[in-house]
C-alpha atoms as a PDB file:
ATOM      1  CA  UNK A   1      -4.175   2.797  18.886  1.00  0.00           C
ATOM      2  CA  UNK A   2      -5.447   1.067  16.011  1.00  0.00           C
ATOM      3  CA  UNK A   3      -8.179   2.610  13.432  1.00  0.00           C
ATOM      4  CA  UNK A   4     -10.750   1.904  10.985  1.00  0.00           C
ATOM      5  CA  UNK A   5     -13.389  -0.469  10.778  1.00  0.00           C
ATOM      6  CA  UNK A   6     -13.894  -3.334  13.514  1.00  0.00           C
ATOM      7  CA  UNK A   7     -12.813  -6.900  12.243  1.00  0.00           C
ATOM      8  CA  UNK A   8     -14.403  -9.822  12.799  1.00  0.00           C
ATOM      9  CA  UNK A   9     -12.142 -10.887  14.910  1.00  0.00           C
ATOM     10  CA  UNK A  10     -12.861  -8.017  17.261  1.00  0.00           C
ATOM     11  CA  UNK A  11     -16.689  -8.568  17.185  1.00  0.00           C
ATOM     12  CA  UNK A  12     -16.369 -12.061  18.506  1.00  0.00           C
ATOM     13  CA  UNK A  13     -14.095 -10.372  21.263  1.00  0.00           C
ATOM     14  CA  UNK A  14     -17.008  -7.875  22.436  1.00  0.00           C
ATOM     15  CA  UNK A  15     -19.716 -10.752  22.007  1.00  0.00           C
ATOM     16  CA  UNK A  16     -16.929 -12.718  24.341  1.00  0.00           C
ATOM     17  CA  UNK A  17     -16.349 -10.180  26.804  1.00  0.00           C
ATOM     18  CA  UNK A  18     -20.062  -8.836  26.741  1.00  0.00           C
ATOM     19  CA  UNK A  19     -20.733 -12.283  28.051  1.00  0.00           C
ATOM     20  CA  UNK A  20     -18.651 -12.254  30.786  1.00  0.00           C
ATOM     21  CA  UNK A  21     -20.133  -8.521  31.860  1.00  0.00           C
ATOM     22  CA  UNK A  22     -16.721  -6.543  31.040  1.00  0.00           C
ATOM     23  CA  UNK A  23     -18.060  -2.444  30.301  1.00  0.00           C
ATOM     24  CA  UNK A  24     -17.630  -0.580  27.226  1.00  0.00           C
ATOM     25  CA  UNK A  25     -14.419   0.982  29.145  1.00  0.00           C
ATOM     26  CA  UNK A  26     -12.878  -2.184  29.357  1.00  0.00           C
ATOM     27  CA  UNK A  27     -13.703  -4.191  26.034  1.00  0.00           C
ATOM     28  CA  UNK A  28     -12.034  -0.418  24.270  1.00  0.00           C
ATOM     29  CA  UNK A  29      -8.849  -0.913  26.831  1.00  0.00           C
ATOM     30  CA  UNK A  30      -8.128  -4.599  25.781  1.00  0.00           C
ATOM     31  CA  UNK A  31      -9.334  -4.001  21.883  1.00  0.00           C
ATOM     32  CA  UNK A  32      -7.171  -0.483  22.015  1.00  0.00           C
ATOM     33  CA  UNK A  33     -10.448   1.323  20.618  1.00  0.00           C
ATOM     34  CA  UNK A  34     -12.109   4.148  22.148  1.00  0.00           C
ATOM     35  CA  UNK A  35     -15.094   2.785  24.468  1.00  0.00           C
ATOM     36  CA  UNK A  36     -17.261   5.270  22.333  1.00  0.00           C
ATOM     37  CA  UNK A  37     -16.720   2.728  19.188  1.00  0.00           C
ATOM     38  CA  UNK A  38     -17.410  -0.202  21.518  1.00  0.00           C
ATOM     39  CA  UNK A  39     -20.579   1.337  22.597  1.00  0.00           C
ATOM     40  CA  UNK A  40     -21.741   2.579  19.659  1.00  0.00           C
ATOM     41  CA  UNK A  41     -21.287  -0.853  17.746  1.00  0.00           C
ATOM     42  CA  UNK A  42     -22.500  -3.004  20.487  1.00  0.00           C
ATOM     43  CA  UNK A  43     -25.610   0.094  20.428  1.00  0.00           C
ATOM     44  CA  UNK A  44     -26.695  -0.514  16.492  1.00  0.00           C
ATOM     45  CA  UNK A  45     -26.444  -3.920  16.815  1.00  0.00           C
ATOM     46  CA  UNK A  46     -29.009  -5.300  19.558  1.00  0.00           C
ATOM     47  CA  UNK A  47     -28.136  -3.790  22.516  1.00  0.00           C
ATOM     48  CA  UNK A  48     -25.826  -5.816  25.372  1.00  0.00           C
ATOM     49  CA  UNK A  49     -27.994  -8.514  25.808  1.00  0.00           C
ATOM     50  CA  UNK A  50     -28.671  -8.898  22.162  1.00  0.00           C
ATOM     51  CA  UNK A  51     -25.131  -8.076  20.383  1.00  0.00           C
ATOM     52  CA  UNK A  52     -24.201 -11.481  18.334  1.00  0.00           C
ATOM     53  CA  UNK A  53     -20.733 -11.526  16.414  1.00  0.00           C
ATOM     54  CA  UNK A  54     -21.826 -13.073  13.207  1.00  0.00           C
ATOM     55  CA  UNK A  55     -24.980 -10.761  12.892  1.00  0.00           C
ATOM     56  CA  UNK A  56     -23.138  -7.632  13.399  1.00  0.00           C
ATOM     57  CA  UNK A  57     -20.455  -8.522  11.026  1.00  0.00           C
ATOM     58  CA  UNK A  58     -23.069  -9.235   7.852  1.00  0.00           C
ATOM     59  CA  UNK A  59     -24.343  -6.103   9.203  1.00  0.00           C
ATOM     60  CA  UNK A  60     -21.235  -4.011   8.729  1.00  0.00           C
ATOM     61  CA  UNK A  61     -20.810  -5.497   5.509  1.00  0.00           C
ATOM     62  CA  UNK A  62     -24.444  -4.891   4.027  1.00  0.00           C
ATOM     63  CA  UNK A  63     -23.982  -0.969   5.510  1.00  0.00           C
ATOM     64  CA  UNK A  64     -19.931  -1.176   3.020  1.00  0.00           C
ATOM     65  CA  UNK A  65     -22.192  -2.287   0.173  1.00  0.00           C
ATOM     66  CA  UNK A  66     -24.727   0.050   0.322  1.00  0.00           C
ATOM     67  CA  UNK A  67     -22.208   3.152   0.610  1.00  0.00           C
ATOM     68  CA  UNK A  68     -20.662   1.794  -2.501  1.00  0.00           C
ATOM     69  CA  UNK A  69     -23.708   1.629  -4.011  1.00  0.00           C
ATOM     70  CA  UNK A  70     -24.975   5.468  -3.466  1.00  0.00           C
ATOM     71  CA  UNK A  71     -23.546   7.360  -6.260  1.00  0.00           C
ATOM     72  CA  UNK A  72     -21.697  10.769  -5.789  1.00  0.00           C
ATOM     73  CA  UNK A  73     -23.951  14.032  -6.498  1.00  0.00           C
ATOM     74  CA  UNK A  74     -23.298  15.418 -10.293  1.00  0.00           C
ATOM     75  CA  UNK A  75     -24.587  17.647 -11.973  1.00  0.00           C
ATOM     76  CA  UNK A  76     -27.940  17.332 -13.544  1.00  0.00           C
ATOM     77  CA  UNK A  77     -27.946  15.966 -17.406  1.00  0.00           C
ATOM     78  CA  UNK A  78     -28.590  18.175 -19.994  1.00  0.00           C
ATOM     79  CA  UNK A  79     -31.396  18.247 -22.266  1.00  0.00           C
ATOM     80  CA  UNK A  80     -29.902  15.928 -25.460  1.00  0.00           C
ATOM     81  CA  UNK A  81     -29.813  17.760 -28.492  1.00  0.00           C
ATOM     82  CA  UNK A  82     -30.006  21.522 -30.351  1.00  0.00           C
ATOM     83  CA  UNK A  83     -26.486  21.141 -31.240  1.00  0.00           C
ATOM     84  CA  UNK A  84     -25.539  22.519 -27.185  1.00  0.00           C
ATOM     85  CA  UNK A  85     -22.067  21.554 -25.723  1.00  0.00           C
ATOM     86  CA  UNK A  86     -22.770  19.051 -22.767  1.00  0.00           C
ATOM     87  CA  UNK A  87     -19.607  20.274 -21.022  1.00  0.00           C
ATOM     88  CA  UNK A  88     -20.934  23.852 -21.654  1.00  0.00           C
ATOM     89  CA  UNK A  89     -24.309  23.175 -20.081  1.00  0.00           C
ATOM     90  CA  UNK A  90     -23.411  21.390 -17.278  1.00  0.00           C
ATOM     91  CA  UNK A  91     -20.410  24.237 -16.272  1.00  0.00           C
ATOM     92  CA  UNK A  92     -23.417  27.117 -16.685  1.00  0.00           C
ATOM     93  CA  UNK A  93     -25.973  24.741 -14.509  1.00  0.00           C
ATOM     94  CA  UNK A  94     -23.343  25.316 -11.797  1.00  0.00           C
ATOM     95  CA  UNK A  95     -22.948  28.127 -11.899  1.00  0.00           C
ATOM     96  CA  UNK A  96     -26.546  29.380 -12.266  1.00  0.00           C
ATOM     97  CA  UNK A  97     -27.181  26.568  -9.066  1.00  0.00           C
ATOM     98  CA  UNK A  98     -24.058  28.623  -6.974  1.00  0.00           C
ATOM     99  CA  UNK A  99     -26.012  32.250  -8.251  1.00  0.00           C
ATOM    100  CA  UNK A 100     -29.413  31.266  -6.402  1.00  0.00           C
ATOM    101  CA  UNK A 101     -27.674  29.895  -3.527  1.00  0.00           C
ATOM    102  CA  UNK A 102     -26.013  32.851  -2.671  1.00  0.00           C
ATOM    103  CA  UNK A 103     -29.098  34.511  -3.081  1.00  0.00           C
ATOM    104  CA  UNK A 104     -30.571  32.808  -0.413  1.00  0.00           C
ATOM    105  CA  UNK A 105     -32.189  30.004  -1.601  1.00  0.00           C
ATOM    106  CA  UNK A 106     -31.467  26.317   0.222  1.00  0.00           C
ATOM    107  CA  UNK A 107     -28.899  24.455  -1.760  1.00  0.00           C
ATOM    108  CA  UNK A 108     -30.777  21.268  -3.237  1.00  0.00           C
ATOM    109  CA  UNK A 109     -33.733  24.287  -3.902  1.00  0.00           C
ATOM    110  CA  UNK A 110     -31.613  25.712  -6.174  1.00  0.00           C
ATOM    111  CA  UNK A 111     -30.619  22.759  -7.467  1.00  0.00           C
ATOM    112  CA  UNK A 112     -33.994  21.444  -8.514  1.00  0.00           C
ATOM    113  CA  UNK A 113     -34.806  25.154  -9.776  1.00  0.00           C
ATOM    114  CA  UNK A 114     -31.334  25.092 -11.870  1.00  0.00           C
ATOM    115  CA  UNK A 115     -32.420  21.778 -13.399  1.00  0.00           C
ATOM    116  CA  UNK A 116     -36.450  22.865 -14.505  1.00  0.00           C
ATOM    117  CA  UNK A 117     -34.886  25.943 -15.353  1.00  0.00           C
ATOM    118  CA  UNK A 118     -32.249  24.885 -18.105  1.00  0.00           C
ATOM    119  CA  UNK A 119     -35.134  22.571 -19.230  1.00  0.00           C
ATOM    120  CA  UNK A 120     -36.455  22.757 -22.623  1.00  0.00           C
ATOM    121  CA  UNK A 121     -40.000  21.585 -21.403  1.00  0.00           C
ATOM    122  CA  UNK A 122     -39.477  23.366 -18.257  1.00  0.00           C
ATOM    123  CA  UNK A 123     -41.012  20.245 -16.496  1.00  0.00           C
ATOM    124  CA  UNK A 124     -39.929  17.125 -15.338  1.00  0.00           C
ATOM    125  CA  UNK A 125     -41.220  14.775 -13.142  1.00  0.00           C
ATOM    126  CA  UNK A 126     -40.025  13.471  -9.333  1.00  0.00           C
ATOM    127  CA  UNK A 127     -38.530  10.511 -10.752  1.00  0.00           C
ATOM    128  CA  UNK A 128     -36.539  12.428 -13.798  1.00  0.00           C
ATOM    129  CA  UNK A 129     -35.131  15.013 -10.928  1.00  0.00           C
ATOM    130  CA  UNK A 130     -34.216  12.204  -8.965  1.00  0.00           C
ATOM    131  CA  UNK A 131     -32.481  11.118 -12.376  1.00  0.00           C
ATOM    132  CA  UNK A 132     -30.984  13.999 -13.388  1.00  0.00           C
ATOM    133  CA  UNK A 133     -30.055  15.379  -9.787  1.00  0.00           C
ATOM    134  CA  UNK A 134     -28.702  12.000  -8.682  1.00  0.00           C
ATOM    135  CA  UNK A 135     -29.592  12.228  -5.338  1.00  0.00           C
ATOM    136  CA  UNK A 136     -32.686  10.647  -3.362  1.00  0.00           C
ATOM    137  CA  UNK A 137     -36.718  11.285  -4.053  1.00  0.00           C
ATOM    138  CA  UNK A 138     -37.022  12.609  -0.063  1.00  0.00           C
ATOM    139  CA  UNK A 139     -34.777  15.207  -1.196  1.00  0.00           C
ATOM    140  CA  UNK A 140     -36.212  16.506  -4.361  1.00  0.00           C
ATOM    141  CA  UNK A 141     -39.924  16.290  -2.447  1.00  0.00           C
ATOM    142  CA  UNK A 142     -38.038  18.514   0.483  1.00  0.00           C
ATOM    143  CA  UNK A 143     -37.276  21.280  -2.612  1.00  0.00           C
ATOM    144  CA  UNK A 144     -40.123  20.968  -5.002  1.00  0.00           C
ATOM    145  CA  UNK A 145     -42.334  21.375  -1.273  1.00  0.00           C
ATOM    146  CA  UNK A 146     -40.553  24.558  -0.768  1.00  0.00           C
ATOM    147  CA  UNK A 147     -40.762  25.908  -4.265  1.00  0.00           C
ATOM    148  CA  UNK A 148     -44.532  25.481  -4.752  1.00  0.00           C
ATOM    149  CA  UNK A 149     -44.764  26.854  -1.487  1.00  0.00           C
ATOM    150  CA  UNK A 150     -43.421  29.932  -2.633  1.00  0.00           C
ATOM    151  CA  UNK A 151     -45.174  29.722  -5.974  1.00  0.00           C
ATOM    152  CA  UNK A 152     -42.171  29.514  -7.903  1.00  0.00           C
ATOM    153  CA  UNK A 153     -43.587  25.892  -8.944  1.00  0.00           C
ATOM    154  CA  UNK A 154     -46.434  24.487  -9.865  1.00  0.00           C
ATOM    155  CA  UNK A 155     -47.930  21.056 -10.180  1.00  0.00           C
ATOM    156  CA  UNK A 156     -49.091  19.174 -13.300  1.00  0.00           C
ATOM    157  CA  UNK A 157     -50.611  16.349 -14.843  1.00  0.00           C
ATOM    158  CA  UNK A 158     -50.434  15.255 -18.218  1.00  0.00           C
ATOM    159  CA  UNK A 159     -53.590  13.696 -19.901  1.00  0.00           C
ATOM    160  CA  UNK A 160     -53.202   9.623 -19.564  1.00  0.00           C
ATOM    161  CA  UNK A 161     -49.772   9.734 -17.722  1.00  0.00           C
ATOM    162  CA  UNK A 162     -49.937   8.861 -13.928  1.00  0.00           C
ATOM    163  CA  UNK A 163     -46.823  10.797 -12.366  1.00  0.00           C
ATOM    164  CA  UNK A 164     -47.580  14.608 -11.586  1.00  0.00           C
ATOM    165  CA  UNK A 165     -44.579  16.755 -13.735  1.00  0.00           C
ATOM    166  CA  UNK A 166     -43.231  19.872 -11.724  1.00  0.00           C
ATOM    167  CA  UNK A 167     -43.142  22.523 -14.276  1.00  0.00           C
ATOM    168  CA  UNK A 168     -41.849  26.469 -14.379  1.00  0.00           C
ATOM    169  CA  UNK A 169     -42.812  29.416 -16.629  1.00  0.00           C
ATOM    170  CA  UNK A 170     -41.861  32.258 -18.670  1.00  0.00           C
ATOM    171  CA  UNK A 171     -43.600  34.387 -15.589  1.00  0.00           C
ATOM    172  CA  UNK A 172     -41.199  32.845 -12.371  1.00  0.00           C
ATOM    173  CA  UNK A 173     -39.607  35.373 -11.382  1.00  0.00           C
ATOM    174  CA  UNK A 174     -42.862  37.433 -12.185  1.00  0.00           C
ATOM    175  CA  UNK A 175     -44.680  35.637  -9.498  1.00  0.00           C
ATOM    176  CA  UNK A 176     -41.033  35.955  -7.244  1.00  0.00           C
ATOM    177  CA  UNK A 177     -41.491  39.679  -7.748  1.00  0.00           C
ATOM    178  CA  UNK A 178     -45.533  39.809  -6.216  1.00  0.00           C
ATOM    179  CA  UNK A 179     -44.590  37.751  -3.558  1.00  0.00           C
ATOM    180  CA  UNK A 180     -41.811  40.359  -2.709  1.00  0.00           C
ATOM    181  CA  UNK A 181     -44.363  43.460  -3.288  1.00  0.00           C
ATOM    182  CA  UNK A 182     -46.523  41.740  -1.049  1.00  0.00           C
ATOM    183  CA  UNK A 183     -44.075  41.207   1.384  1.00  0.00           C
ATOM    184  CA  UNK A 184     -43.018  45.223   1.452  1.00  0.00           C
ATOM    185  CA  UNK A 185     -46.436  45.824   1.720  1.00  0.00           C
ATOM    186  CA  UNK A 186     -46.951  43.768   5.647  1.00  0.00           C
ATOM    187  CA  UNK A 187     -43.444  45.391   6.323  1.00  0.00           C
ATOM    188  CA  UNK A 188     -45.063  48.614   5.552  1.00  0.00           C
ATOM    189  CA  UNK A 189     -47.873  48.025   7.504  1.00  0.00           C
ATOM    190  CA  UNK A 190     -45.803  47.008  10.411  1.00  0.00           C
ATOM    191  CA  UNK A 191     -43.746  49.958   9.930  1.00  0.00           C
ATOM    192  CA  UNK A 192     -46.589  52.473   9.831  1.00  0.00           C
ATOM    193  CA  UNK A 193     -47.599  50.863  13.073  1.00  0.00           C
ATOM    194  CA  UNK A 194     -44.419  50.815  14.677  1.00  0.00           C
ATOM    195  CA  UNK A 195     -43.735  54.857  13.604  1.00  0.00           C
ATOM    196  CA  UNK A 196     -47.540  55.327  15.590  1.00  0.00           C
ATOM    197  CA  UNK A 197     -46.514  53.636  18.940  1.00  0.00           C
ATOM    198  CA  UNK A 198     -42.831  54.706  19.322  1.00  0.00           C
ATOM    199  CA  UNK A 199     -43.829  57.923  18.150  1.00  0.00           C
ATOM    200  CA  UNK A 200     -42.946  59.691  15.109  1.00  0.00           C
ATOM    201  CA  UNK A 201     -40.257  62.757  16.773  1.00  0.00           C
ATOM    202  CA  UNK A 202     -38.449  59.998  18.402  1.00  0.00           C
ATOM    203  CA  UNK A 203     -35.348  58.661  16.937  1.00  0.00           C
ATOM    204  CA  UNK A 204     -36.694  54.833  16.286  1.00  0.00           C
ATOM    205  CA  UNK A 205     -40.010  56.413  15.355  1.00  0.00           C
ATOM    206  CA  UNK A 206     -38.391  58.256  12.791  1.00  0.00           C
ATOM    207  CA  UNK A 207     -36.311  54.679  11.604  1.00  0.00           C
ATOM    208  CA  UNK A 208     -39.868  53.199  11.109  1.00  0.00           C
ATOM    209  CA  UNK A 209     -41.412  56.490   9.189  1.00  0.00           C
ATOM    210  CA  UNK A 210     -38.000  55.922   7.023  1.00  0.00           C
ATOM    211  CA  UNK A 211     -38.653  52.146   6.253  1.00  0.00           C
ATOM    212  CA  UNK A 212     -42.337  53.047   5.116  1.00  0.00           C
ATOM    213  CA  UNK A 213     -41.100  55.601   2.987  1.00  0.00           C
ATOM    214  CA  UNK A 214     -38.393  53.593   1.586  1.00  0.00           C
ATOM    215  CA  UNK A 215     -40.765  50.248   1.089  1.00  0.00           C
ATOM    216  CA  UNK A 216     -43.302  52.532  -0.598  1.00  0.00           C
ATOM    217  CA  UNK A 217     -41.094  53.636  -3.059  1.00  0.00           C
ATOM    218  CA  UNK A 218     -39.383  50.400  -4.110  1.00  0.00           C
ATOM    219  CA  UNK A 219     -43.452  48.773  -4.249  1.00  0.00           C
ATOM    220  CA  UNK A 220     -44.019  51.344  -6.390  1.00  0.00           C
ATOM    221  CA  UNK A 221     -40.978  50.832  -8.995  1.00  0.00           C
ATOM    222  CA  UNK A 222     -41.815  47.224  -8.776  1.00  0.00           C
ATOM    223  CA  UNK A 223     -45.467  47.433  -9.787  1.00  0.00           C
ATOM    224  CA  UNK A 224     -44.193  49.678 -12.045  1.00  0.00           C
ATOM    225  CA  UNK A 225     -42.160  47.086 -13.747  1.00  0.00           C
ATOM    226  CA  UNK A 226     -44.406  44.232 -13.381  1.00  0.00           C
ATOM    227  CA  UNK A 227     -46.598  45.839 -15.684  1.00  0.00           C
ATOM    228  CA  UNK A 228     -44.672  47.063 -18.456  1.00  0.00           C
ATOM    229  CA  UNK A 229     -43.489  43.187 -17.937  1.00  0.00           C
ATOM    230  CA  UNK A 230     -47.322  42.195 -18.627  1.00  0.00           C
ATOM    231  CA  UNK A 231     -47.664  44.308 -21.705  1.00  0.00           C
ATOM    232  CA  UNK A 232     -44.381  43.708 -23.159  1.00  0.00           C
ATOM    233  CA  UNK A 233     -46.161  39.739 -22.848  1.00  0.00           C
ATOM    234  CA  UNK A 234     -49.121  40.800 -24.554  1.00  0.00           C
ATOM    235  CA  UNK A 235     -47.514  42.179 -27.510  1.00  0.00           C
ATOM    236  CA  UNK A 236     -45.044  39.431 -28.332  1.00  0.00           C
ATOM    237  CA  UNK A 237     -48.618  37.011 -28.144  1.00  0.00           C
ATOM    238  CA  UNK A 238     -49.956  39.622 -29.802  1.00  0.00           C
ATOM    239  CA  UNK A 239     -47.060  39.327 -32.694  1.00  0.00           C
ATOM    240  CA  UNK A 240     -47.121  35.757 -32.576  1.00  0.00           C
ATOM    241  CA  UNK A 241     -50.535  34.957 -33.365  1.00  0.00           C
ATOM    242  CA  UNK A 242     -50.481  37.659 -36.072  1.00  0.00           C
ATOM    243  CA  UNK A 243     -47.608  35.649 -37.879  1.00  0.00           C
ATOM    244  CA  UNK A 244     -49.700  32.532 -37.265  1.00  0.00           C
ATOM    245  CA  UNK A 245     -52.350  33.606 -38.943  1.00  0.00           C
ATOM    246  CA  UNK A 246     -50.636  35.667 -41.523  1.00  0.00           C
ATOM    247  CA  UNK A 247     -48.574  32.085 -42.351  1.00  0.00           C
ATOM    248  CA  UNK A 248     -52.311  30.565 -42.349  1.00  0.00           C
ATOM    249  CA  UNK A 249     -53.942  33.054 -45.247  1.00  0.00           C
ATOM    250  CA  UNK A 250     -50.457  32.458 -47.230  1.00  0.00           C
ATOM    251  CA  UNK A 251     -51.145  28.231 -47.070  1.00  0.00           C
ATOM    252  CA  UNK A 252     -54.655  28.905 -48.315  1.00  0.00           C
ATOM    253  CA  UNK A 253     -53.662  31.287 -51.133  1.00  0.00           C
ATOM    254  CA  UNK A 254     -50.922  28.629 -52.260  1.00  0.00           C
ATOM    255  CA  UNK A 255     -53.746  25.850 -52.114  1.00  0.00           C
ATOM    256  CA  UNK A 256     -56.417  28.220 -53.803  1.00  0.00           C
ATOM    257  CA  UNK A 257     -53.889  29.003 -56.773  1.00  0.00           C
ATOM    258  CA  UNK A 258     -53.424  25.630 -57.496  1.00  0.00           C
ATOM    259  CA  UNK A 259     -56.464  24.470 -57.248  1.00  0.00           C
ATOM    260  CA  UNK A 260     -57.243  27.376 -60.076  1.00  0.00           C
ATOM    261  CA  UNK A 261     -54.229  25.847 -62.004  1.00  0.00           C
ATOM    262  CA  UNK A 262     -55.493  22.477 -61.986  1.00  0.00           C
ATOM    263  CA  UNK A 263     -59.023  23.963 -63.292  1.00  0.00           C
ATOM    264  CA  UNK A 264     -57.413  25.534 -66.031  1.00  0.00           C
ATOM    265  CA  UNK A 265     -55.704  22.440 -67.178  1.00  0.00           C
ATOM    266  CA  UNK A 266     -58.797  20.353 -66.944  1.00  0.00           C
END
C-alpha cells in the first residue's frame, strides 16, 4: 500500500470519483490508501460537495511551505557580552530549564523562567521571548499568564516605550516561598478541621493531628528563614549605600583639594 503525501494525480481521482458518488471506502480501495486519508483530505478541503482538485493541491503545498518555514525550538540566546562562553550558557540554560521542570513546573514555564532568569536585565519583553525562545507569542502569553499568576512575575512598563517588559527579581523565590507558607497554612486549617470531625483517637484523626503538626513546624522554619533572608537584604543595601556615599565625600575632597591648589597658584 503506498505512503506519504497524496499527489496530484490522486486528488483529481477523488474529485473524479467524488463526482460519480463512490464512498471514502471505495476511492481508499482503488487509490490503495486507507479511507481514513481519503476522508480526512476530502474533510479539510470543502467537504464532498465542495472538494476541487486544483484547490486542495495549492492547499497541500501552502501547509509544506509553512512547516518549512517554522523553525525548530533552541535554546534561548544568551545575553552578548561579559566575556561568558555562548556554548557554556546555553548548556547551563538547559539544564537549569530540565531542574524546574522536574520540579513541577510546565515545560515552556520553565522555559520562559530559565530565559528572564539568566538575564542580565532580568526583563524582556513578549516579542524578545518569542525571539530568544523561538517558539510562538500564544505560547510565551500561556507561561508568562501562569507565572504572574503565581507571582513569580511581574509586569512592567518602561517610560516612553509601548511594549509591557516581563521582569524577575532578586526576591523570586522569596515570594515562591510565601506562597508556599501560605499554602501550609489552608492545609493546616483543613487539617485541624479534618482531626475535629474524624476525631482525634481515631487512626485518620490522628493522620490529620500529624499533618498539622508537621505543617506547623516546616511554616515555622520557613518564616524563620524568610526573615533572616530580609535582613541579610537590608544590610547588603545597607553596605551599598554606605560605599556610595563614602565614594561621594572622597570625589568632593579630590575636587576641594584642587580647587585649594589652584588658589594657591593664583
Amino acid at each position: 500500500m503506498p505512503g506519504g503525501r497524496l499527489t496530484g494525480e490522486e486528488r483529481l481521482h477523488i474529485a473524479t470519483w467524488l463526482a460519480e458518488g463512490l464512498g471514502y471506502a471505495e476511492i481508499g480501495r482503488r487509490l490503495r490508501r486507507p479511507a481514513s486519508t481519503v476522508m480526512r483530505e476530502v474533510t479539510r478541503n470543502g467537504g464532498p460537495e465542495g472538494y476541487g482538485a486544483d484547490r486542495a493541491q495549492e492547499a497541500a503545498r501552502h501547509r509544506a511551505r509553512r512547516r518549512k518555514e517554522v523553525r525548530p525550538a533552541a535554546p534561548p540566546v544568551p545575553d552578548p557580552g561579559h566575556g561568558r562562553d555562548p556554548g557554556a550558557v546555553r548548556e547551563f540554560t538547559e539544564s537549569f530549564t530540565g531542574l524546574l521542570a522536574g520540579q513541577g513546573l510546565p515545560p515552556m514555564v520553565s522555559r520562559v523562567l530559565a530565559c528572564l532568569y539568566t538575564t542580565d536585565s532580568g526583563a524582556l519583553t513578549a516579542s524578545e521571548l518569542v525571539e530568544r525562545l523561538r517558539v510562538s507569542p500564544a505560547s510565551v502569553s500561556h507561561a508568562v499568564a501562569w507565572l504572574e499568576g503565581q507571582g513569580m512575575l511581574r509586569r512592567e512598563r518602561t517610560p516612553g516605550a509601548r511594549r509591557e517588559r516581563y521582569a524577575i527579581d532578586d526576591e523570586l523565590w522569596l515570594r515562591s516561598l510565601l506562597a508556599a507558607a501560605q499554602m501550609n497554612d489552608v492545609l493546616v486549617a483543613a487539617s485541624q478541621r479534618g482531626a475535629e470531625v474524624l476525631g482525634a483517637s481515631t487512626p485518620a484523626g490522628a493522620r490529620f493531628e500529624s499533618s498539622v503538626e508537621l505543617l506547623t513546624l516546616v511554616n515555622e522554619s520557613l518564616r524563620g528563614v524568610m526573615e533572616q533572608w530580609r535582613l541579610r537584604l537590608a544590610e547588603r543595601a545597607a553596605d551599598t549605600d554606605a560605599d556610595a556615599a563614602t565614594g561621594t565625600d572622597a570625589a568632593t575632597t579630590d575636587t576641594d583639594v584642587d580647587a585649594d591648589t589652584d588658589a594657591d597658584t593664583v
